[in-house]
Structure formats: C-alpha cells, structure tokens
C-alpha atoms as a PDB file:
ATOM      1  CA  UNK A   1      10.811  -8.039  96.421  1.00  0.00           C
ATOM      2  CA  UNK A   2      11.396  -5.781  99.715  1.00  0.00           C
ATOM      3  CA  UNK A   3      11.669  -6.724 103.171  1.00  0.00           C
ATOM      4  CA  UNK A   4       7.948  -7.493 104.958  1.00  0.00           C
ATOM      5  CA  UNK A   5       9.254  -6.083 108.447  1.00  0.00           C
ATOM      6  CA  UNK A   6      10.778  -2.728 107.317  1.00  0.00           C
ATOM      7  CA  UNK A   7       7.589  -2.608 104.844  1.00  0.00           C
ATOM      8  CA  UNK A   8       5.081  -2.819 108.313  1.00  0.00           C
ATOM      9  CA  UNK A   9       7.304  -0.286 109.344  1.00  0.00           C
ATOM     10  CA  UNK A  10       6.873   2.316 106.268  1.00  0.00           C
ATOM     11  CA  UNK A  11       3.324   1.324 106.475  1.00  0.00           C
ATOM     12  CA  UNK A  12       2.812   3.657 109.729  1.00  0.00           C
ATOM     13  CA  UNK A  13       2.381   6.696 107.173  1.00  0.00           C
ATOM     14  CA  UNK A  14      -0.182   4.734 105.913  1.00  0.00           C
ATOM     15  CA  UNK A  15      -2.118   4.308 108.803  1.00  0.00           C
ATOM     16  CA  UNK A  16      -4.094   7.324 109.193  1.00  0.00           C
ATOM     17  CA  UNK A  17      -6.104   6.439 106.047  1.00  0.00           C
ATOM     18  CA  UNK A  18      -5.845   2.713 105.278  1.00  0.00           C
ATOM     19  CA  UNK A  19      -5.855  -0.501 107.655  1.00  0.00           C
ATOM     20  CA  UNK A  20      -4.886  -4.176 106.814  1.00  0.00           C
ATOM     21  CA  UNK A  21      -4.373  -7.398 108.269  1.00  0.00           C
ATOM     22  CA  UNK A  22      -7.394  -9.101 110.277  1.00  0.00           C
ATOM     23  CA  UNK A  23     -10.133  -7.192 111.108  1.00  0.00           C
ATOM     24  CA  UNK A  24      -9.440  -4.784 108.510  1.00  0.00           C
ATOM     25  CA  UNK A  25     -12.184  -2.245 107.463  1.00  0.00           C
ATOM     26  CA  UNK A  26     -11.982   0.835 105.232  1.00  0.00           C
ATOM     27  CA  UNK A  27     -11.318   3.781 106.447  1.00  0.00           C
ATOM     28  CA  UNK A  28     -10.566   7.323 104.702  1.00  0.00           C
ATOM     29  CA  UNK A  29      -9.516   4.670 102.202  1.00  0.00           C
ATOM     30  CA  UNK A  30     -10.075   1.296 101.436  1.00  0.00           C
ATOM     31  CA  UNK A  31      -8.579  -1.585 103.487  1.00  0.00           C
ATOM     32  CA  UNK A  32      -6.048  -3.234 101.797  1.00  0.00           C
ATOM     33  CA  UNK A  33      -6.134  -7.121 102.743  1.00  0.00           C
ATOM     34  CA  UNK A  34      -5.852  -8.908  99.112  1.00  0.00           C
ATOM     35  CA  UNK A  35      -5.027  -5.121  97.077  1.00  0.00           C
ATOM     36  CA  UNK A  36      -2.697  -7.132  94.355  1.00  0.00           C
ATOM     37  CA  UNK A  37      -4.818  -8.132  91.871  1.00  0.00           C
ATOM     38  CA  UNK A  38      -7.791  -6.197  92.792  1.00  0.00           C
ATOM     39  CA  UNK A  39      -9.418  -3.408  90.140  1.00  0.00           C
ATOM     40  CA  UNK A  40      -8.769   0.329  91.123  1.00  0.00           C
ATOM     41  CA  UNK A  41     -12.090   1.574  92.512  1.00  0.00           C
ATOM     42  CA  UNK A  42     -13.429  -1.666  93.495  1.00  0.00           C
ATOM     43  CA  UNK A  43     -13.404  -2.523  97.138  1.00  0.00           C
ATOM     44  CA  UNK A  44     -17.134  -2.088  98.243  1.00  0.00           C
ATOM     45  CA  UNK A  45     -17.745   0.263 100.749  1.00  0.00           C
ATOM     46  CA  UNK A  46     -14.934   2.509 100.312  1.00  0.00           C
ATOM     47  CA  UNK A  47     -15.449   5.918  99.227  1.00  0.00           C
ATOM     48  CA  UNK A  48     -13.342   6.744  95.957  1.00  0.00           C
ATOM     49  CA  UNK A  49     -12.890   9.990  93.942  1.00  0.00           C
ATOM     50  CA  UNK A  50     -14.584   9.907  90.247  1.00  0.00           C
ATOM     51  CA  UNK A  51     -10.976   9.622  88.901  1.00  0.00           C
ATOM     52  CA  UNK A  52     -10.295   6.025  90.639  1.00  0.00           C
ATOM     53  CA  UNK A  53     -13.493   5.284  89.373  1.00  0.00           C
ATOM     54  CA  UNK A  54     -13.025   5.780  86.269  1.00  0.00           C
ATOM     55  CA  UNK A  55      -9.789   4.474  86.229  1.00  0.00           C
ATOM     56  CA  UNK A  56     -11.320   1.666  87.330  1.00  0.00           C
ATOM     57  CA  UNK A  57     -13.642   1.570  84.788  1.00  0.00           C
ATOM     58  CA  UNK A  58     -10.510   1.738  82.218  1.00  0.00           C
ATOM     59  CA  UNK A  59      -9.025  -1.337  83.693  1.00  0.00           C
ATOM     60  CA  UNK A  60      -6.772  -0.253  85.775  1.00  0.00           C
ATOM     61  CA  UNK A  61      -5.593  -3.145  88.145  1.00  0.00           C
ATOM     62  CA  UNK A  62      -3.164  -2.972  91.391  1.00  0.00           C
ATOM     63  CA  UNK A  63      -0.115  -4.588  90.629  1.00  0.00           C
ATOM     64  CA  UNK A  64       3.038  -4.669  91.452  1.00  0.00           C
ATOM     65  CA  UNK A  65       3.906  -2.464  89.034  1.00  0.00           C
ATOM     66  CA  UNK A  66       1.165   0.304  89.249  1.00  0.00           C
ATOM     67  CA  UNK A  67       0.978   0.172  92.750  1.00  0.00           C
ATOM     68  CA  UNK A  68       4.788   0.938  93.017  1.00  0.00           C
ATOM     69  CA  UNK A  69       4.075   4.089  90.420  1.00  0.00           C
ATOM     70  CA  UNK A  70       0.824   5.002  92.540  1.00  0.00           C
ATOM     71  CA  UNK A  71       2.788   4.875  95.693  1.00  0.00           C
ATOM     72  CA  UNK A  72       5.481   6.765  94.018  1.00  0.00           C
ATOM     73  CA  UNK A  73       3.733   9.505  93.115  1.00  0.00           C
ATOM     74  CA  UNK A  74      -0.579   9.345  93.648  1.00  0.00           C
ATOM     75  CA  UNK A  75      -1.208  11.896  90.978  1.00  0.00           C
ATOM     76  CA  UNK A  76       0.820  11.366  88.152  1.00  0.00           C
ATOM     77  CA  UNK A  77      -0.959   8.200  87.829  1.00  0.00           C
ATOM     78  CA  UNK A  78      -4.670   8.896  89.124  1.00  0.00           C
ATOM     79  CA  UNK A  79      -4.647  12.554  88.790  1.00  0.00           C
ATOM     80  CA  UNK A  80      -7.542  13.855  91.239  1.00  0.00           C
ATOM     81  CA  UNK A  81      -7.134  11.090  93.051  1.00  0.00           C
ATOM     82  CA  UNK A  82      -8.076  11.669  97.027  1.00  0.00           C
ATOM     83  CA  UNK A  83      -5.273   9.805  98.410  1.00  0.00           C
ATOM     84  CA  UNK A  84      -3.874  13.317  99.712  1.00  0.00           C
ATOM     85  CA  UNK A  85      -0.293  11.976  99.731  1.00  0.00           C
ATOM     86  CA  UNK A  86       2.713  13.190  98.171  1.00  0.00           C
ATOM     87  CA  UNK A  87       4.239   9.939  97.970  1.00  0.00           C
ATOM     88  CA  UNK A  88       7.484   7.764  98.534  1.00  0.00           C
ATOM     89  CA  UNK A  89      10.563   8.617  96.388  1.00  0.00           C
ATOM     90  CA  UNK A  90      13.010   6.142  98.152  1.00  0.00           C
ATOM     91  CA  UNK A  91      12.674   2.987  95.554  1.00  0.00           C
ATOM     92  CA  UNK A  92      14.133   0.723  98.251  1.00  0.00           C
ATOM     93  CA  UNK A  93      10.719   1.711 100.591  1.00  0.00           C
ATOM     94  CA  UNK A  94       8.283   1.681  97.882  1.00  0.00           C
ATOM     95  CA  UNK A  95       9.778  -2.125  97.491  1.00  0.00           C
ATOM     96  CA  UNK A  96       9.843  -3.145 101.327  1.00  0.00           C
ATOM     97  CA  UNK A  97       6.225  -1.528 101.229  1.00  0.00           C
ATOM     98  CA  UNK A  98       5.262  -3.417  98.550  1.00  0.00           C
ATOM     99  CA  UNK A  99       6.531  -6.540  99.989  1.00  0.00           C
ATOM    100  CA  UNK A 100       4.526  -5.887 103.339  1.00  0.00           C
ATOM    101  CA  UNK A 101       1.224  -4.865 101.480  1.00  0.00           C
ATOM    102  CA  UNK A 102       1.538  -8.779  99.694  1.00  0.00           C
ATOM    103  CA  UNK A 103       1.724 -10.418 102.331  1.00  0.00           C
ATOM    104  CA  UNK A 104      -1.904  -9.797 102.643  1.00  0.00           C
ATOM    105  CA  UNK A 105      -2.493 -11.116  99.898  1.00  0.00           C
ATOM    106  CA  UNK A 106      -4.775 -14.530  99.664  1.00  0.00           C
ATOM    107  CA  UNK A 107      -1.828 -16.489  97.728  1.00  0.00           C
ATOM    108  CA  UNK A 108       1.043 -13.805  96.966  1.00  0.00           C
ATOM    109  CA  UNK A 109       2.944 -16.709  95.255  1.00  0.00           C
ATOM    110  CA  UNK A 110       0.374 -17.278  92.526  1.00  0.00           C
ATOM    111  CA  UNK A 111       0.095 -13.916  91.881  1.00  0.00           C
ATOM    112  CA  UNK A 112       1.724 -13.595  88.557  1.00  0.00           C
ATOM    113  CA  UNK A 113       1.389 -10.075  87.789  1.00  0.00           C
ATOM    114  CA  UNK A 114       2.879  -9.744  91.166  1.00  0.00           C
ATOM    115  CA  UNK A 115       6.446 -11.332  89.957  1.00  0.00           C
ATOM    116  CA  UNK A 116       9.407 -10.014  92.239  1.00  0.00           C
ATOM    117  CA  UNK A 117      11.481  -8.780  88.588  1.00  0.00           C
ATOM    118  CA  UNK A 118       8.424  -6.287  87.265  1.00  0.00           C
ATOM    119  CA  UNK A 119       9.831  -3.111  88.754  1.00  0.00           C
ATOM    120  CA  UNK A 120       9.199   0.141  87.441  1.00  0.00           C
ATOM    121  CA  UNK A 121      11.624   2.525  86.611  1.00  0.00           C
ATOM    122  CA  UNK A 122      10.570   6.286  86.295  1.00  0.00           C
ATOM    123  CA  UNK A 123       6.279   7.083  86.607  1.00  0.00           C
ATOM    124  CA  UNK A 124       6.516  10.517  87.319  1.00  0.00           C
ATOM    125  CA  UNK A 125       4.858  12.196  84.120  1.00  0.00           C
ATOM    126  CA  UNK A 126       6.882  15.287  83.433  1.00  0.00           C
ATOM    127  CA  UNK A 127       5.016  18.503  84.242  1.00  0.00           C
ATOM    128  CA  UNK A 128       6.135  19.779  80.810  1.00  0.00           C
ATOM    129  CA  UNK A 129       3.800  16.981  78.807  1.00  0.00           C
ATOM    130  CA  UNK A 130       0.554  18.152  81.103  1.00  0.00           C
ATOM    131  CA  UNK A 131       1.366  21.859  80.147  1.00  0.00           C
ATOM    132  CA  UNK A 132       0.751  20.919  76.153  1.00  0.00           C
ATOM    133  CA  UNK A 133      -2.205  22.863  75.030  1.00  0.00           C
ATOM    134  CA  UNK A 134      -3.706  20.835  73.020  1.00  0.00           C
ATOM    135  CA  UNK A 135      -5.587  21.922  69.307  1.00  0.00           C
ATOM    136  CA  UNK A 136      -8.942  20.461  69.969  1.00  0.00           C
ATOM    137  CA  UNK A 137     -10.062  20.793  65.558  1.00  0.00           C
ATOM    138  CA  UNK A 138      -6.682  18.981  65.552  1.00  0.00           C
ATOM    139  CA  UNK A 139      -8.115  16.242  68.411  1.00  0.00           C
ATOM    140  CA  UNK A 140     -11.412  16.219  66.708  1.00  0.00           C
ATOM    141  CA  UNK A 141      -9.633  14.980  63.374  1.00  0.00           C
ATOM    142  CA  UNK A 142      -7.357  12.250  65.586  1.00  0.00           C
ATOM    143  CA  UNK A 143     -10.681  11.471  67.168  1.00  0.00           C
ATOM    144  CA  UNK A 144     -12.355   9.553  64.638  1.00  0.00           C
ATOM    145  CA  UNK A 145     -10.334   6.452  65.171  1.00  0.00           C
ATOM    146  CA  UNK A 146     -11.595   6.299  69.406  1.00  0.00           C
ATOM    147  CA  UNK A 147     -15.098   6.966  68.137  1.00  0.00           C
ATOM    148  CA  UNK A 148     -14.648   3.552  66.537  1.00  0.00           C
ATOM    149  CA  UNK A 149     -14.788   1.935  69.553  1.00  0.00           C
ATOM    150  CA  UNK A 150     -15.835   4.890  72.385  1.00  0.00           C
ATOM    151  CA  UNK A 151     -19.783   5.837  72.276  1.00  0.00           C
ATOM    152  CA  UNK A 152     -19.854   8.984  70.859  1.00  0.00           C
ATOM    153  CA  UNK A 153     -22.465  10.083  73.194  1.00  0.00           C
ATOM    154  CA  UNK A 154     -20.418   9.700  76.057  1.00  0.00           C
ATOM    155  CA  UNK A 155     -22.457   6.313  77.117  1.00  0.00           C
ATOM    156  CA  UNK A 156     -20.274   3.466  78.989  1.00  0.00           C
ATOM    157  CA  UNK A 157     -22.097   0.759  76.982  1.00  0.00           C
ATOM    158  CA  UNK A 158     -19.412  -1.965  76.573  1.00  0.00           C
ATOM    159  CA  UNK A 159     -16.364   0.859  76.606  1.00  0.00           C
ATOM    160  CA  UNK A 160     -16.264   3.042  78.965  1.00  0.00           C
ATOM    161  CA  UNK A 161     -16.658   6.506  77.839  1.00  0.00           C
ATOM    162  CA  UNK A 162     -14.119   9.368  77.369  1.00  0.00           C
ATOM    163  CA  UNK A 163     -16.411  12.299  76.779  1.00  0.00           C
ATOM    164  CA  UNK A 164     -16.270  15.255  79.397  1.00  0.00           C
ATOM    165  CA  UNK A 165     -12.751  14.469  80.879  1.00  0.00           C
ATOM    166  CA  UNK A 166     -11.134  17.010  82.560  1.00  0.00           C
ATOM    167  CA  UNK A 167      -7.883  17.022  80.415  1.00  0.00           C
ATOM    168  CA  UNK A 168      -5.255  16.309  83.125  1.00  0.00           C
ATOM    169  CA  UNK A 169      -7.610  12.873  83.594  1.00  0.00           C
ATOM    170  CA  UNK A 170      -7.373  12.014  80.595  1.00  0.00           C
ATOM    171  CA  UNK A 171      -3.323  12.739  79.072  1.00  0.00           C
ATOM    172  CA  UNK A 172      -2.286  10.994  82.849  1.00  0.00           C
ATOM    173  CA  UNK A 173      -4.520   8.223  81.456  1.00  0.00           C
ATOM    174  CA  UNK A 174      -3.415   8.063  78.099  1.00  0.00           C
ATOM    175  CA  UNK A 175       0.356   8.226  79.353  1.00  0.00           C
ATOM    176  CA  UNK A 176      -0.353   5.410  81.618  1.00  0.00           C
ATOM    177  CA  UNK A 177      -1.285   3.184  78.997  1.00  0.00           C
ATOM    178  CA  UNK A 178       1.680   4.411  77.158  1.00  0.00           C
ATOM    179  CA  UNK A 179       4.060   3.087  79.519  1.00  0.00           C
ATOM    180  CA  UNK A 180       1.920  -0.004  80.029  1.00  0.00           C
ATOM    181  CA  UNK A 181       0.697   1.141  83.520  1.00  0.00           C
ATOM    182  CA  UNK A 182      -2.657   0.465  82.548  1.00  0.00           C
ATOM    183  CA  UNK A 183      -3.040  -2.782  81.017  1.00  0.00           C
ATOM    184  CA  UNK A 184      -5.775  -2.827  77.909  1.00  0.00           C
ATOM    185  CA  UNK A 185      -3.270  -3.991  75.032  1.00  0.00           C
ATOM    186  CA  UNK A 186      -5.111  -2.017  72.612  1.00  0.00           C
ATOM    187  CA  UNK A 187      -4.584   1.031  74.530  1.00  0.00           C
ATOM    188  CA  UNK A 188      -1.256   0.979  74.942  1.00  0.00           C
ATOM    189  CA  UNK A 189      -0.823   0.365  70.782  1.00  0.00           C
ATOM    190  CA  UNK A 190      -3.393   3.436  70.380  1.00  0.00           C
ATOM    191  CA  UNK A 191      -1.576   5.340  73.033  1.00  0.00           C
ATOM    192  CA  UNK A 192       1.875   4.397  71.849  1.00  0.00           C
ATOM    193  CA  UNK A 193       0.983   5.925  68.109  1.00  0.00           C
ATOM    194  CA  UNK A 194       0.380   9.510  69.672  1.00  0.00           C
ATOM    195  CA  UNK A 195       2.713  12.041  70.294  1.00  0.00           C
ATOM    196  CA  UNK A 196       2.704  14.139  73.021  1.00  0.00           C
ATOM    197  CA  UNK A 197       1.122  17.218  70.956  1.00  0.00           C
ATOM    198  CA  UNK A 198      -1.453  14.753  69.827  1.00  0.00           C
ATOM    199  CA  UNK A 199      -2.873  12.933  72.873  1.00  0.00           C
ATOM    200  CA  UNK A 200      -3.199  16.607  74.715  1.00  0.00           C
ATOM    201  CA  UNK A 201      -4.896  17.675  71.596  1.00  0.00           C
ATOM    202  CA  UNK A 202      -7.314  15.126  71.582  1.00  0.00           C
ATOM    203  CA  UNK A 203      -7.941  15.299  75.415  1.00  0.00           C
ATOM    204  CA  UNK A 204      -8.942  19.176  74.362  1.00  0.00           C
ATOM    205  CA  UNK A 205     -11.444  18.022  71.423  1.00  0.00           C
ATOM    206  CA  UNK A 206     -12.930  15.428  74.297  1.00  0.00           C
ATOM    207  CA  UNK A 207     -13.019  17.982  76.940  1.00  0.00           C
ATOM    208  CA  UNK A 208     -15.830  19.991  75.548  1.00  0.00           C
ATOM    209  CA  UNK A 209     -18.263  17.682  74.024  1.00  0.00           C
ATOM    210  CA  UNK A 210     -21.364  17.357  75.606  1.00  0.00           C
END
C-alpha cells in the first residue's frame, strides 16, 4: 500500500470535484469517506452518469483493484463516465492515492478486498479491441446463451438488462469482467470464452434491439 501523506497530497487534483474526511458532502462527484467497498453508483445524493449506473447495476464494486484501474484511466473502465479526468499513469501515485483514499475508510484493516498485494497491472483496454466492428447476425447467434439469463425484453428483473447499450458500454464492460475488474464469477467465465471478434459482435446484435 502507498504512503497516506503523499496520497493527501495527489489528492489536490481531486479536489475540484470530490471531498473527504469529516464533513464531507458530494460535490461534482460523490464524497468519498468509506469508497472501498462501496457499489459504483451508489452514494445517495450524488449525481452519476447512466454508465456508473449501470455499472453499478452490474456489480461493479470499488476496490482496491478497480479503483486503481478507474483512477488509471476513467474511461477504459466506465466508458461515458463523467469523471472528466484523464487520469494518473504514475503507478507509485495511483498507490499513495489509494492509500490516502483508505484511510477513510470505516475499518481499512478488515477490508479484505482491500489487501495491500491485489495490484493491478495493465487496465488500459487497447483502442484496437473498441475499433472491432462487430457482425451483429453473428452476435445474435452468440446471444442465445445471455438470453438464458438476461430478459430478453430489456427488463432489469433479477439481471440487469443488456439491451440498448451503446457498444463502447458494453465491450469496456465485458472486458472488465474479463480481467476480473468486475466481480460476478459467472461473468468473467462467460466473458473469458469470447474472443475479441465475438464480444464486439454481440455488443452490435444488443445495440439495436428494441
């Protein structure tokens, strides 16, 4: 884990948007007393872009590790995201930030998603993989395996639904659950079957249905 002092001081390009510590309130984004552990999309109050919502909705959780790729690089995990930030590329920051943002954190100690060794290692999705045009007849026929579980209407009843996606959303998404950002283990096996080709050819079938 990073150093808490150099952390408060990367924090200060944080300021404009987010406040933490007592008194905290949100802002242009949420405050971010007790963030580790908390679901994306959930602090009440704070305004948040559909994307976080869903994402959210999908079970994404701020850990450790997906906060270090979200601070990273916003985008290339929550594409659409509002956080209008370009993000930290200097590991060693991201890590004293990280240390800083815990120690807001009710019990950081407890935490055990939270563990000092669960580093990430590269989150940037390469440009290349969002530039796949997908074949949506092609995503239609992979399709019939999500509709097993997904509400073909597009209905969140139980699982959340995946119909209408704009197709960045959804390929960051599946990606993310590739490389177990997001944590649903059945995702990540569903994910981690599909090639590139196929998960941008499925976000193209999903796209379009009404």
């Amino acid at each position: 884990m990073g150093d808490v002092e150099k952390g408060a001081v990367v924090f200060n390009q944080c300021k404009s948007c987010h406040q933490i510590g007592e008194g905290a309130k949100n802002s242009v984004g949420p405050q971010l007393n007790g963030i580790f552990g908390r679901p994306a999309g959930s602090e009440p109050g704070a305004s948040y872009s559909k994307s976080m919502l869903r994402a959210g909705d999908d079970g994404l959780i701020w850990t450790e590790k997906t906060l270090d790729a979200y601070i990273e690089n916003p985008r290339a995990l929550v594409s659409k995201t509002r956080m209008s930030f370009r993000g930290i590329a200097d590991k060693s920051k991201r890590r004293d930030l990280l240390a800083y943002l815990r120690s807001f954190s009710d019990d950081p100690a407890n935490i055990p998603e939270a563990e000092p060794t669960a580093t990430a290692t590269d989150h940037e999705l390469d440009p290349t993989i969002l530039a796949i045009q997908g074949d949506p007849e092609y995503g239609e026929y992979l399709a019939s395996e999500c509709t097993t579980c997904h509400q073909s209407d597009g209905s969140n009843a139980g699982i959340p639904g995946i119909i209408g996606w704009p197709v960045d959303d959804f390929v960051v998404a599946m990606h993310a659950y590739k490389r177990e950002l997001r944590p649903h283990p059945v995702m990540q096996m569903m994910a981690g079957r599909l090639s590139d080709e196929e998960i941008a050819s499925i976000a193209a079938y999903f796209k379009d249905l009404d």
